[in-house]
PDB file of N, CA and C in Angstrom:
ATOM      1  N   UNK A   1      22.811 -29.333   4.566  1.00  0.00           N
ATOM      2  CA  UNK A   1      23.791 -28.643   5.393  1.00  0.00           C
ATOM      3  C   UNK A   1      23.107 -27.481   6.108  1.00  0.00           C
ATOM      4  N   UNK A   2      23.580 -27.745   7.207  1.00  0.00           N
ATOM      5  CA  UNK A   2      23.223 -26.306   8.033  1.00  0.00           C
ATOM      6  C   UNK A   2      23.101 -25.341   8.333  1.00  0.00           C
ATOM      7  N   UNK A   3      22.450 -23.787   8.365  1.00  0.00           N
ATOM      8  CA  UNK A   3      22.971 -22.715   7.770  1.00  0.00           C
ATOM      9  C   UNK A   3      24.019 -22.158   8.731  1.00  0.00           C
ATOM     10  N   UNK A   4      25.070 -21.337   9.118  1.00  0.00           N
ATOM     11  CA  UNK A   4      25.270 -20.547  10.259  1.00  0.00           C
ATOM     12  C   UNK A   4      24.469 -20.439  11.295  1.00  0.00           C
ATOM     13  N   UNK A   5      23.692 -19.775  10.988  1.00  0.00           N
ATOM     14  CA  UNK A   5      22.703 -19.085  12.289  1.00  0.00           C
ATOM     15  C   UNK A   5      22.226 -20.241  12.562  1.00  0.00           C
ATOM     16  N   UNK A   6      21.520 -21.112  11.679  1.00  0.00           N
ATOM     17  CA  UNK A   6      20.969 -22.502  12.444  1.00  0.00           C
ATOM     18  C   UNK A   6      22.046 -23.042  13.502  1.00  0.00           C
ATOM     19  N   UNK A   7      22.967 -23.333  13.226  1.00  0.00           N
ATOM     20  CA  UNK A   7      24.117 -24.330  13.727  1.00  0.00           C
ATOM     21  C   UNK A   7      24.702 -22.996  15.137  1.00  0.00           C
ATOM     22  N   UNK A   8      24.214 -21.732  15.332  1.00  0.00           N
ATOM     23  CA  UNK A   8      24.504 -21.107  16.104  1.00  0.00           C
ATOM     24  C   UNK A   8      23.761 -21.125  17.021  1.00  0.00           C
ATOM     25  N   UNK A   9      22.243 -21.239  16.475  1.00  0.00           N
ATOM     26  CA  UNK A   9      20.858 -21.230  17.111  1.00  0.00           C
ATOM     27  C   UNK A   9      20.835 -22.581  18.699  1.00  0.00           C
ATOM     28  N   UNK A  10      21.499 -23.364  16.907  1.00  0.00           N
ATOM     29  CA  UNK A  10      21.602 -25.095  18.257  1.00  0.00           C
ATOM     30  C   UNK A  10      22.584 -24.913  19.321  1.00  0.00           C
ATOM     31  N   UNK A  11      23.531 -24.576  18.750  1.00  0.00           N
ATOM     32  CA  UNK A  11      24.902 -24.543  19.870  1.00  0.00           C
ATOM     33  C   UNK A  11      24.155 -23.202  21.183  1.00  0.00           C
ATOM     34  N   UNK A  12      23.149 -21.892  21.207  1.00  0.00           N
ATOM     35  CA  UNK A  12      22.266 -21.852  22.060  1.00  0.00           C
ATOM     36  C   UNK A  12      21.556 -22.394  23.028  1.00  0.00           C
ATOM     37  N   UNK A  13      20.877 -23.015  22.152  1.00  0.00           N
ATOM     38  CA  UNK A  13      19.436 -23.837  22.168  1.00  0.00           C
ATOM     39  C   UNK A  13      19.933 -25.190  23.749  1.00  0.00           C
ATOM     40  N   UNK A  14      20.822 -25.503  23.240  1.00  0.00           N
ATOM     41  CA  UNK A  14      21.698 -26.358  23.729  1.00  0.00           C
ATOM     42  C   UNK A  14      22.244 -25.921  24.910  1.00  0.00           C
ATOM     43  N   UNK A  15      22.797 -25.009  24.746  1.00  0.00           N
ATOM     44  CA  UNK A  15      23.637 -24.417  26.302  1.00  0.00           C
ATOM     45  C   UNK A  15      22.179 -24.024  27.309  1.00  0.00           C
ATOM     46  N   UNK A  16      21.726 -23.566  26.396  1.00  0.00           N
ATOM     47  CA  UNK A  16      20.300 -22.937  27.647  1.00  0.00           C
ATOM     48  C   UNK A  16      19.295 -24.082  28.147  1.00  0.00           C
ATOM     49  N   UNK A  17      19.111 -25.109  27.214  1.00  0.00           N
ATOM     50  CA  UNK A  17      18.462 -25.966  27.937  1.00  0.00           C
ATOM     51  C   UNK A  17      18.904 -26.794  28.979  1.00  0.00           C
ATOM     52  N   UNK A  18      20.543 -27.316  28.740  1.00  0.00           N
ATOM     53  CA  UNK A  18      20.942 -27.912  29.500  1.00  0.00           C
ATOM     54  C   UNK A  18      21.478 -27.075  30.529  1.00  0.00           C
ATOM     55  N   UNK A  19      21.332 -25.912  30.734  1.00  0.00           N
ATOM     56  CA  UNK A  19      21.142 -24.934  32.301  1.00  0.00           C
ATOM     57  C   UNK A  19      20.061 -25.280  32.726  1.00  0.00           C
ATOM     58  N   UNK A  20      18.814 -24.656  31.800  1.00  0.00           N
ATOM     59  CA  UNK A  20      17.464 -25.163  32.802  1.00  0.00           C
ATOM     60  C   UNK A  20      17.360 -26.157  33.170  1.00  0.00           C
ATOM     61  N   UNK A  21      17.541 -27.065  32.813  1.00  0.00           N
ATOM     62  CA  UNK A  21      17.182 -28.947  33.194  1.00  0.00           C
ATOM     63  C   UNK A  21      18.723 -30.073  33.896  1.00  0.00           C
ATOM     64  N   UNK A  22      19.475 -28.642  34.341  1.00  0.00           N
ATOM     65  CA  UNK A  22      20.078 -29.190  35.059  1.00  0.00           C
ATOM     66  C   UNK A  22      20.364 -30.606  35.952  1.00  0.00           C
ATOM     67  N   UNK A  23      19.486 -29.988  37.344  1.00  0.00           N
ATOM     68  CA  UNK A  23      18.979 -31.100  37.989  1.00  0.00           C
ATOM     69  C   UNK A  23      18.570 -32.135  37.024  1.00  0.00           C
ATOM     70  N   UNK A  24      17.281 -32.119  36.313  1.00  0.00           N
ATOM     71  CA  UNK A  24      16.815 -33.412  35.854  1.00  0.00           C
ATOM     72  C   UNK A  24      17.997 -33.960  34.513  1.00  0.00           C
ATOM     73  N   UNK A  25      18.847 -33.280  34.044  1.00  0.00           N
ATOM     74  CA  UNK A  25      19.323 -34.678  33.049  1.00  0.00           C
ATOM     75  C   UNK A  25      20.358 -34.996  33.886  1.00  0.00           C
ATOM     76  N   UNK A  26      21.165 -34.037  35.410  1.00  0.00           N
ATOM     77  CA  UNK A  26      21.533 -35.213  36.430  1.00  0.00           C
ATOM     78  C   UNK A  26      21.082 -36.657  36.418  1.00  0.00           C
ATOM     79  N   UNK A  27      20.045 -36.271  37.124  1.00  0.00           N
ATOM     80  CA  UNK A  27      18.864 -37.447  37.468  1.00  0.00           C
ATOM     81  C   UNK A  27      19.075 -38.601  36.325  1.00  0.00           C
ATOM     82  N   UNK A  28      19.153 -37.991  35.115  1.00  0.00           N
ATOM     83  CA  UNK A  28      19.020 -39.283  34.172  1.00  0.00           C
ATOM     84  C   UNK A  28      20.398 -39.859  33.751  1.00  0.00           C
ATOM     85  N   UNK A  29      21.220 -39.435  33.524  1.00  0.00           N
ATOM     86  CA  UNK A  29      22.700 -39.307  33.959  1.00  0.00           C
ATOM     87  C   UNK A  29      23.142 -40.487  34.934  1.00  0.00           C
ATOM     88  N   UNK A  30      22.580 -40.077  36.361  1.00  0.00           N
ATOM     89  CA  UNK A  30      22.873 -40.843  37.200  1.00  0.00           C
ATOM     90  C   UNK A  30      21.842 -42.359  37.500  1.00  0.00           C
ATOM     91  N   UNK A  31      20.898 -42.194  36.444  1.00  0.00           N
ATOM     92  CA  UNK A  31      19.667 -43.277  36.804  1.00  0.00           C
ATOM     93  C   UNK A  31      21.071 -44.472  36.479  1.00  0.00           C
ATOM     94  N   UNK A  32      20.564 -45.790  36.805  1.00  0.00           N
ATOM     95  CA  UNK A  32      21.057 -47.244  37.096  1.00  0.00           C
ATOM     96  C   UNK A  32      21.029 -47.651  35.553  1.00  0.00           C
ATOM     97  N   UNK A  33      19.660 -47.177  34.717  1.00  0.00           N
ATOM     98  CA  UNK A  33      19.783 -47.742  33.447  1.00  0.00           C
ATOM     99  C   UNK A  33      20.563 -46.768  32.486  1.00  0.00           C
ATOM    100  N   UNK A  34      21.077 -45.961  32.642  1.00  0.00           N
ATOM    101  CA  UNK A  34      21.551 -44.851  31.573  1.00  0.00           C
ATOM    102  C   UNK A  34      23.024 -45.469  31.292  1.00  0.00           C
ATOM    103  N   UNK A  35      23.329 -45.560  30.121  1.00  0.00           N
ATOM    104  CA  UNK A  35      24.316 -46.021  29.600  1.00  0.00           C
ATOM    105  C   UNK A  35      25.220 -44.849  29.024  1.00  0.00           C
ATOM    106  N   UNK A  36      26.657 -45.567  28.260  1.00  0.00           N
ATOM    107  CA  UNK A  36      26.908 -43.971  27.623  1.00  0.00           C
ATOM    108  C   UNK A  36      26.583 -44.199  25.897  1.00  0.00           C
ATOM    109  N   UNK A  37      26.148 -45.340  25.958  1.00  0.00           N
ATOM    110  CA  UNK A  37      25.466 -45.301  24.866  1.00  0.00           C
ATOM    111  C   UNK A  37      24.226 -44.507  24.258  1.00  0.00           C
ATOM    112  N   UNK A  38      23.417 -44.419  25.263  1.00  0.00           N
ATOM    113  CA  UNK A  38      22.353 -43.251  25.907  1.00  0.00           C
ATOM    114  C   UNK A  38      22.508 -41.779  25.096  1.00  0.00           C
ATOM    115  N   UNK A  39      23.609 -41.646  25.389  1.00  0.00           N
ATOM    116  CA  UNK A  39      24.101 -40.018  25.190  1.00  0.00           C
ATOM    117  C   UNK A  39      23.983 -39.685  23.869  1.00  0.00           C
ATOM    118  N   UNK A  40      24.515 -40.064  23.103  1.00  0.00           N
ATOM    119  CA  UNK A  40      24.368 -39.372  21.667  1.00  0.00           C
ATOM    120  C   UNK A  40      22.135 -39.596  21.562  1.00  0.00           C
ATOM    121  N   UNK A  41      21.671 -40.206  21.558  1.00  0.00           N
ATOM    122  CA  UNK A  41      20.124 -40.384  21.619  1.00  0.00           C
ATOM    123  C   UNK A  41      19.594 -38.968  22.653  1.00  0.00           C
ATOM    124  N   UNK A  42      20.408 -38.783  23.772  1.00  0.00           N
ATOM    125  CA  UNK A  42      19.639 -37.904  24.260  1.00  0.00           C
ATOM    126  C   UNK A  42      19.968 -35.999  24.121  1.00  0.00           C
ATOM    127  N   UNK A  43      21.081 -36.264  23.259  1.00  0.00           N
ATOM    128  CA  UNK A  43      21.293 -34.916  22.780  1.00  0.00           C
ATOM    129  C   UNK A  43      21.151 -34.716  21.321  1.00  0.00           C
ATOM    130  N   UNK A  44      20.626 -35.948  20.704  1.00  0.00           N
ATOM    131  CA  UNK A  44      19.747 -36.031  19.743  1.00  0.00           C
ATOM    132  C   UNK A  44      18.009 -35.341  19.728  1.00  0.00           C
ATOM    133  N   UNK A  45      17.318 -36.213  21.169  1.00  0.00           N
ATOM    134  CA  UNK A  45      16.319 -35.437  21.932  1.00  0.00           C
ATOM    135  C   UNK A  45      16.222 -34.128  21.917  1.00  0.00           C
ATOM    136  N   UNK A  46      17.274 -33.769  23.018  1.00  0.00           N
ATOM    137  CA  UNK A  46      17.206 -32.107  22.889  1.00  0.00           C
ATOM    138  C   UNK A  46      17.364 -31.306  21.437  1.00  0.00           C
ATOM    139  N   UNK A  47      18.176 -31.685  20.778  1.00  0.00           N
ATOM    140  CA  UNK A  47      18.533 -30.910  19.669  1.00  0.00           C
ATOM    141  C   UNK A  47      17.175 -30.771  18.667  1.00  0.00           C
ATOM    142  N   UNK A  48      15.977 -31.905  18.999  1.00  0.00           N
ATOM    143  CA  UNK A  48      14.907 -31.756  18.321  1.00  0.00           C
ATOM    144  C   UNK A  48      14.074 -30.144  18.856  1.00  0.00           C
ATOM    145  N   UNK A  49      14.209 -29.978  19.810  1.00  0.00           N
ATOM    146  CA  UNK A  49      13.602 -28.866  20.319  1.00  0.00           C
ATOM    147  C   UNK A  49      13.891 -27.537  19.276  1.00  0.00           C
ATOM    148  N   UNK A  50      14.855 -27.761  19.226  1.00  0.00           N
ATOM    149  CA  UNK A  50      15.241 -26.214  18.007  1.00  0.00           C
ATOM    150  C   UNK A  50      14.268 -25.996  16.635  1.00  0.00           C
ATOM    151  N   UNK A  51      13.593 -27.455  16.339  1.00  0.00           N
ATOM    152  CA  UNK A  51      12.968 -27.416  15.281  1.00  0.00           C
ATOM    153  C   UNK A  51      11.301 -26.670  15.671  1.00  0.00           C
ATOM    154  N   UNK A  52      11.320 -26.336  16.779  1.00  0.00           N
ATOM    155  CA  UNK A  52       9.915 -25.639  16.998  1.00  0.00           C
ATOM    156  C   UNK A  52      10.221 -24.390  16.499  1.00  0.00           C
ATOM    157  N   UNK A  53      11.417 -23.970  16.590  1.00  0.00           N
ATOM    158  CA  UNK A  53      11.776 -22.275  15.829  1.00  0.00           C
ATOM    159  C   UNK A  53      11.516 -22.136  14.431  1.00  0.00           C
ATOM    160  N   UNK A  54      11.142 -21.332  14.161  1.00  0.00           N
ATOM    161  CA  UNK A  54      11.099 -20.912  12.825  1.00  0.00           C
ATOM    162  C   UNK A  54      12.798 -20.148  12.492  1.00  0.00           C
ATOM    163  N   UNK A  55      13.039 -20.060  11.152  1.00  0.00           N
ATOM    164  CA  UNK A  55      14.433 -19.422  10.865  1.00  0.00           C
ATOM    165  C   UNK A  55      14.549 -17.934  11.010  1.00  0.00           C
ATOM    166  N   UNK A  56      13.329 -17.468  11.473  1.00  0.00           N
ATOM    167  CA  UNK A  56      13.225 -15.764  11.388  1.00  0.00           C
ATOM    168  C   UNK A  56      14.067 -15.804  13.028  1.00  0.00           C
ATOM    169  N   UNK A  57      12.620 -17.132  13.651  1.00  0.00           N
ATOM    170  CA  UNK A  57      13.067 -16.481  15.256  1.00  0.00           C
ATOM    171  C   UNK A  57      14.822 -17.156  15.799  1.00  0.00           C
ATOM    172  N   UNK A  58      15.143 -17.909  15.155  1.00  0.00           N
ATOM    173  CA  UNK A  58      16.497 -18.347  15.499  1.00  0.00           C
ATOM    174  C   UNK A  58      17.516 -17.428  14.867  1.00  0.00           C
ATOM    175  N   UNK A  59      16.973 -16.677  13.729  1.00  0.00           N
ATOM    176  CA  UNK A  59      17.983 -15.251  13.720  1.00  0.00           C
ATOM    177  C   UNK A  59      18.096 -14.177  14.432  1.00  0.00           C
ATOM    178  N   UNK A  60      16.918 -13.725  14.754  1.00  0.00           N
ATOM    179  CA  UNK A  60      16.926 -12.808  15.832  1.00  0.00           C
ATOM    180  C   UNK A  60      17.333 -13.179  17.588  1.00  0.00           C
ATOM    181  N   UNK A  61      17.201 -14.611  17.513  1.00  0.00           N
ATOM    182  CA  UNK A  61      17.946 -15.141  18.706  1.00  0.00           C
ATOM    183  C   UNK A  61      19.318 -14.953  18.635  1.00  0.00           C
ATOM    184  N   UNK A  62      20.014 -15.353  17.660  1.00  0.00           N
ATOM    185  CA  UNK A  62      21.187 -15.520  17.684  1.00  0.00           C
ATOM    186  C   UNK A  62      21.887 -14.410  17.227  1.00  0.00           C
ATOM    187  N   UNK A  63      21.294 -13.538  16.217  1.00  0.00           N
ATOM    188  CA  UNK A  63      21.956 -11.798  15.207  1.00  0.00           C
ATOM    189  C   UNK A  63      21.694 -11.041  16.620  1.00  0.00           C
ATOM    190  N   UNK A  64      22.720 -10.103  16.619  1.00  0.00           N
ATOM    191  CA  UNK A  64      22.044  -8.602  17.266  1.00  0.00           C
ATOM    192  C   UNK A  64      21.651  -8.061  17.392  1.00  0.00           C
ATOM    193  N   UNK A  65      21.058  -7.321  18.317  1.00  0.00           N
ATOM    194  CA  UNK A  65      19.865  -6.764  17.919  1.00  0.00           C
ATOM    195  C   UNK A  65      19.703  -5.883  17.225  1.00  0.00           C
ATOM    196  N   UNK A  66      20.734  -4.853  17.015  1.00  0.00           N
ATOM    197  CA  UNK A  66      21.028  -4.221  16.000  1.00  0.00           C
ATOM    198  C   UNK A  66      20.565  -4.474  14.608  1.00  0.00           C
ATOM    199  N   UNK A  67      21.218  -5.598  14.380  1.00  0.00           N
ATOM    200  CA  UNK A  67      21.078  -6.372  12.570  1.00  0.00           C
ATOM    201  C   UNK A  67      19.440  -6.820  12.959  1.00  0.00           C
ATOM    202  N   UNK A  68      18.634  -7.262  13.730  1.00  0.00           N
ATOM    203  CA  UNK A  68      17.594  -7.922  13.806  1.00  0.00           C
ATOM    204  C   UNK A  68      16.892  -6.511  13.592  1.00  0.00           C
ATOM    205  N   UNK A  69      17.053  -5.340  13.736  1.00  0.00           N
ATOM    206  CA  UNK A  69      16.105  -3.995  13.708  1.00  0.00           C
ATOM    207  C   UNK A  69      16.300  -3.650  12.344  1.00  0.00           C
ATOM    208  N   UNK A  70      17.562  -3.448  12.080  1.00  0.00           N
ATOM    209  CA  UNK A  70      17.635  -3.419  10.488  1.00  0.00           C
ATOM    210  C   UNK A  70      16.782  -4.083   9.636  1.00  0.00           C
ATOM    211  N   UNK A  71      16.993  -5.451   9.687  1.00  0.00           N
ATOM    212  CA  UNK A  71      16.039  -5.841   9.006  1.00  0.00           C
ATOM    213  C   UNK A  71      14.453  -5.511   9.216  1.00  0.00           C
ATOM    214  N   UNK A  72      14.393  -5.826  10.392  1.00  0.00           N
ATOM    215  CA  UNK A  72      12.732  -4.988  10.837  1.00  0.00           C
ATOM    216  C   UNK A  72      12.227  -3.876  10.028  1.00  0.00           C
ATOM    217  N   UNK A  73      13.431  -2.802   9.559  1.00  0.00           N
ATOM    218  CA  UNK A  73      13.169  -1.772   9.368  1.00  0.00           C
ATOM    219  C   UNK A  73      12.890  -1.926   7.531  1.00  0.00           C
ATOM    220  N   UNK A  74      14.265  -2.687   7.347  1.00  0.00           N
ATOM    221  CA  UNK A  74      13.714  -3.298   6.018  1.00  0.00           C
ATOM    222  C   UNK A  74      12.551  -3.787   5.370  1.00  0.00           C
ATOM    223  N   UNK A  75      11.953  -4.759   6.559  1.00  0.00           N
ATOM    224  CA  UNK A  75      10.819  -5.188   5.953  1.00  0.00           C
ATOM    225  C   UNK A  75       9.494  -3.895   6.287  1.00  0.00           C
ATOM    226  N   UNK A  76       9.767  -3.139   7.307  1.00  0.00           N
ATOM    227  CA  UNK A  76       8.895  -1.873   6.932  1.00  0.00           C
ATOM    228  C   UNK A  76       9.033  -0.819   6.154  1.00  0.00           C
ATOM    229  N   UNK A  77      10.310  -0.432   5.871  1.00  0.00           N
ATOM    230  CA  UNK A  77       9.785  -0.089   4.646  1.00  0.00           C
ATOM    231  C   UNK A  77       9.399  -0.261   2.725  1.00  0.00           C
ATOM    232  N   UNK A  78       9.526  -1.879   2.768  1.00  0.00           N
ATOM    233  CA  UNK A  78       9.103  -2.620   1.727  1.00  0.00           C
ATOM    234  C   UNK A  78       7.481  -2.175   2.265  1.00  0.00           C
ATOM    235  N   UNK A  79       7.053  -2.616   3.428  1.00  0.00           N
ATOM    236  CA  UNK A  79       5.448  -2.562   3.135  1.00  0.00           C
ATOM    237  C   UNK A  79       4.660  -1.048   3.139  1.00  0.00           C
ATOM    238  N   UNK A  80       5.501  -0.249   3.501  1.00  0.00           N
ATOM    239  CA  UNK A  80       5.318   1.154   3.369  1.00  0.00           C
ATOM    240  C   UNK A  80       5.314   1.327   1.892  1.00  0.00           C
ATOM    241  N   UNK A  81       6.445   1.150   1.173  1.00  0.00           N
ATOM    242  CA  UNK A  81       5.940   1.121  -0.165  1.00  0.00           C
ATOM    243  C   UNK A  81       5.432   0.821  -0.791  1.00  0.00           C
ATOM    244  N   UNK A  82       5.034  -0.559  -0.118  1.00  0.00           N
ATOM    245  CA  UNK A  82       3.399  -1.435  -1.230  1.00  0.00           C
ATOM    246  C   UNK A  82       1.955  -0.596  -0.970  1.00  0.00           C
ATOM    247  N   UNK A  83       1.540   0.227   1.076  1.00  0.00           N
ATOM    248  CA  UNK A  83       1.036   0.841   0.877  1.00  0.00           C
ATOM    249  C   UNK A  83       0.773   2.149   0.126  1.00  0.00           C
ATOM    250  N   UNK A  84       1.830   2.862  -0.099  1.00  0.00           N
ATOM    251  CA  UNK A  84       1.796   4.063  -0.885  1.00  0.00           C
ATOM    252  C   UNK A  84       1.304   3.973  -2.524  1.00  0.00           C
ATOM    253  N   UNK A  85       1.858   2.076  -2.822  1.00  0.00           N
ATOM    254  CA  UNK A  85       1.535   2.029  -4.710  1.00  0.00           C
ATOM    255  C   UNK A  85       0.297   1.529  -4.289  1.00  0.00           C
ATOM    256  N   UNK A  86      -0.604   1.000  -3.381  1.00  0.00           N
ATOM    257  CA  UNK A  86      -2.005   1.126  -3.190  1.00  0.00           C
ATOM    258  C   UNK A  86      -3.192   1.494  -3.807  1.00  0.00           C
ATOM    259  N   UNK A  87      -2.977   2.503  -3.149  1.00  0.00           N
ATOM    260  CA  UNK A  87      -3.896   3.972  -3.207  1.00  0.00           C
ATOM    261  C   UNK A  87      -3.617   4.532  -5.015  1.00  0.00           C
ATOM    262  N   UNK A  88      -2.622   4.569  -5.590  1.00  0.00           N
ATOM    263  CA  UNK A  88      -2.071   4.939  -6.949  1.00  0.00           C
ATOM    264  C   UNK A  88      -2.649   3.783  -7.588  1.00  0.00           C
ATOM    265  N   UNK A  89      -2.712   2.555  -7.366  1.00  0.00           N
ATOM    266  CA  UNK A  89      -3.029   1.386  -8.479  1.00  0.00           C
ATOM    267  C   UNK A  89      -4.469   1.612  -8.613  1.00  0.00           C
ATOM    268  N   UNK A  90      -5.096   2.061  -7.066  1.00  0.00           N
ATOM    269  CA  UNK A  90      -6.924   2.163  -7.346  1.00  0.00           C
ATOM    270  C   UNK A  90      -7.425   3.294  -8.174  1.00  0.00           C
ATOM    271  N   UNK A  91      -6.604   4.380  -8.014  1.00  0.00           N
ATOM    272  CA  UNK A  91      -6.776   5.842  -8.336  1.00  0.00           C
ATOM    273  C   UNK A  91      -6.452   5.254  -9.943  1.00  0.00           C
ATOM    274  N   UNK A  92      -5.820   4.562 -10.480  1.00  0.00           N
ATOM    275  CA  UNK A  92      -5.330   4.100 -12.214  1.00  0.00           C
ATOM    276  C   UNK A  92      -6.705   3.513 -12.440  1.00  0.00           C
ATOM    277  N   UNK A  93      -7.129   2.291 -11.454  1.00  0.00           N
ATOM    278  CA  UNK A  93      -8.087   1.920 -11.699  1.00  0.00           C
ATOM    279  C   UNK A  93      -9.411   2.126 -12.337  1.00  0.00           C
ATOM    280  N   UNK A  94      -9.749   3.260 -10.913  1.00  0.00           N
ATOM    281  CA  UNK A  94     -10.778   3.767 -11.491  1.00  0.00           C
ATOM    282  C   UNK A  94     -11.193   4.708 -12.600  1.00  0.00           C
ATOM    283  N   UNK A  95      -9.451   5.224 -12.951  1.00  0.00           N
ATOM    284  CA  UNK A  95      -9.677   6.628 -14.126  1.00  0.00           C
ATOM    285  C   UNK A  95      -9.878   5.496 -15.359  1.00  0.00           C
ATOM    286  N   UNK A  96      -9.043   4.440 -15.024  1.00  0.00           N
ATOM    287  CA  UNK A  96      -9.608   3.651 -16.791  1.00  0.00           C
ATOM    288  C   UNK A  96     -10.917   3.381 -16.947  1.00  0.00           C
ATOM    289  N   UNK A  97     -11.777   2.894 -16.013  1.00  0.00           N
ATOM    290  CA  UNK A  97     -12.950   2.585 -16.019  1.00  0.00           C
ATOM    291  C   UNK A  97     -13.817   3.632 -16.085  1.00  0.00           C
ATOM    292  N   UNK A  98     -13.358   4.701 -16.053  1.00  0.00           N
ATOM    293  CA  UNK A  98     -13.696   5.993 -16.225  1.00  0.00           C
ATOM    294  C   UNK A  98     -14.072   6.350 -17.742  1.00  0.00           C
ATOM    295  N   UNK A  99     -12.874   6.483 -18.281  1.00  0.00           N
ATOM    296  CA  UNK A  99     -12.574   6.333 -19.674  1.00  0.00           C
ATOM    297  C   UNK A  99     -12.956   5.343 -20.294  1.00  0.00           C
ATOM    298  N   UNK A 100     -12.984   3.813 -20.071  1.00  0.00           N
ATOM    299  CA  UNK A 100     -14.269   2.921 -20.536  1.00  0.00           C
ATOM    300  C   UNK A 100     -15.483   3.500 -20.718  1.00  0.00           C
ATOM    301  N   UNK A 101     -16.206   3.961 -19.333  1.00  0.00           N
ATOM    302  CA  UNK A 101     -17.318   4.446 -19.576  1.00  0.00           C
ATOM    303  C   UNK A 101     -18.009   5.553 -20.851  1.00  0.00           C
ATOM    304  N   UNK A 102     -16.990   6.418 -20.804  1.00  0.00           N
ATOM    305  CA  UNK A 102     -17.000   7.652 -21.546  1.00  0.00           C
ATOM    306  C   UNK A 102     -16.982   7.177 -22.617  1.00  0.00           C
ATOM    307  N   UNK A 103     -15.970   6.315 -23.196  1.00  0.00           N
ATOM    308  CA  UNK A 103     -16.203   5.451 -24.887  1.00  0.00           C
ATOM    309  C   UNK A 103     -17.198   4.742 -25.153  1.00  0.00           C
ATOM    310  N   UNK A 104     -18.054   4.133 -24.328  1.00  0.00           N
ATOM    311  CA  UNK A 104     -19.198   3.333 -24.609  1.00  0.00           C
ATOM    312  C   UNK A 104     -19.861   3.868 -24.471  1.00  0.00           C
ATOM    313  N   UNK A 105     -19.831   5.119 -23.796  1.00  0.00           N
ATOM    314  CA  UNK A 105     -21.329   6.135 -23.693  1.00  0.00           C
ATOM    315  C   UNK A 105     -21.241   6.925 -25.570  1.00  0.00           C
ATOM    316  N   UNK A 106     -19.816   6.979 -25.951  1.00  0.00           N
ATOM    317  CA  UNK A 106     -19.594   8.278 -26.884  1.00  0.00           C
ATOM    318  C   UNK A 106     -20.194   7.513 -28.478  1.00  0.00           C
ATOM    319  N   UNK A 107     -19.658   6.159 -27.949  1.00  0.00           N
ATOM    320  CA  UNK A 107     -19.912   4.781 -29.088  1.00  0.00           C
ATOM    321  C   UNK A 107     -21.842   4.054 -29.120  1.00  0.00           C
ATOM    322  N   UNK A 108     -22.184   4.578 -28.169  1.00  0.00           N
ATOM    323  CA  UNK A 108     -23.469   3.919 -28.431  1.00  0.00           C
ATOM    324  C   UNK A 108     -24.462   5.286 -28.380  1.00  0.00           C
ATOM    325  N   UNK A 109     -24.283   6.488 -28.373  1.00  0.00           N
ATOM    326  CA  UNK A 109     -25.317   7.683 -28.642  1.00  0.00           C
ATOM    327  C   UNK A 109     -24.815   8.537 -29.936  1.00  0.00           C
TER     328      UNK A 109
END
């Protein structure tokens, strides 16, 4: 099943292509061999196009931009906080190995 935003993305995806390609799905529309059997196959076609999106970019297509910054902001400051525990995990690091040292120096003289 489809999520929202997917099924919003298509119902997009859909209106905008069949603006741009106006003229040409005329053209095919009106060709001699096009049936209306045709039709469900060729908005089958198009509807494949949506699958080049990833689900990030068909949310921010379809959410506001508002909610699309939010989250932006969300995911910066998740990585703001992974940089800040960084610098603290190396600084732990090196004081244990520190204190390693100091016991094997205190243990073997």
């Amino acid at each position: 099943m489809a999520t929202t935003t997917s099924q919003d993305f298509t119902t997009y995806y859909l209106q905008r292509t069949t603006q741009e390609f106006a003229e040409d799905l005329d053209k095919v529309r009106a060709a001699d061999d096009f049936k209306a059997e045709s039709l469900p196959f060729l908005i089958h076609a198009l509807q494949q196009g949506t699958a080049l999106y990833s689900a990030r970019d068909q949310e921010r297509v379809v959410k506001p931009a508002s909610a699309a910054a939010a989250v932006d902001e969300d995911v910066e400051m998740v990585e703001a906080a992974e940089e800040d525990a960084a610098p603290k995990k190396e600084k732990k690091e090196k004081k244990d190995k520190k204190e390693k040292s100091k016991k094997r120096k205190s243990t073997s003289g």
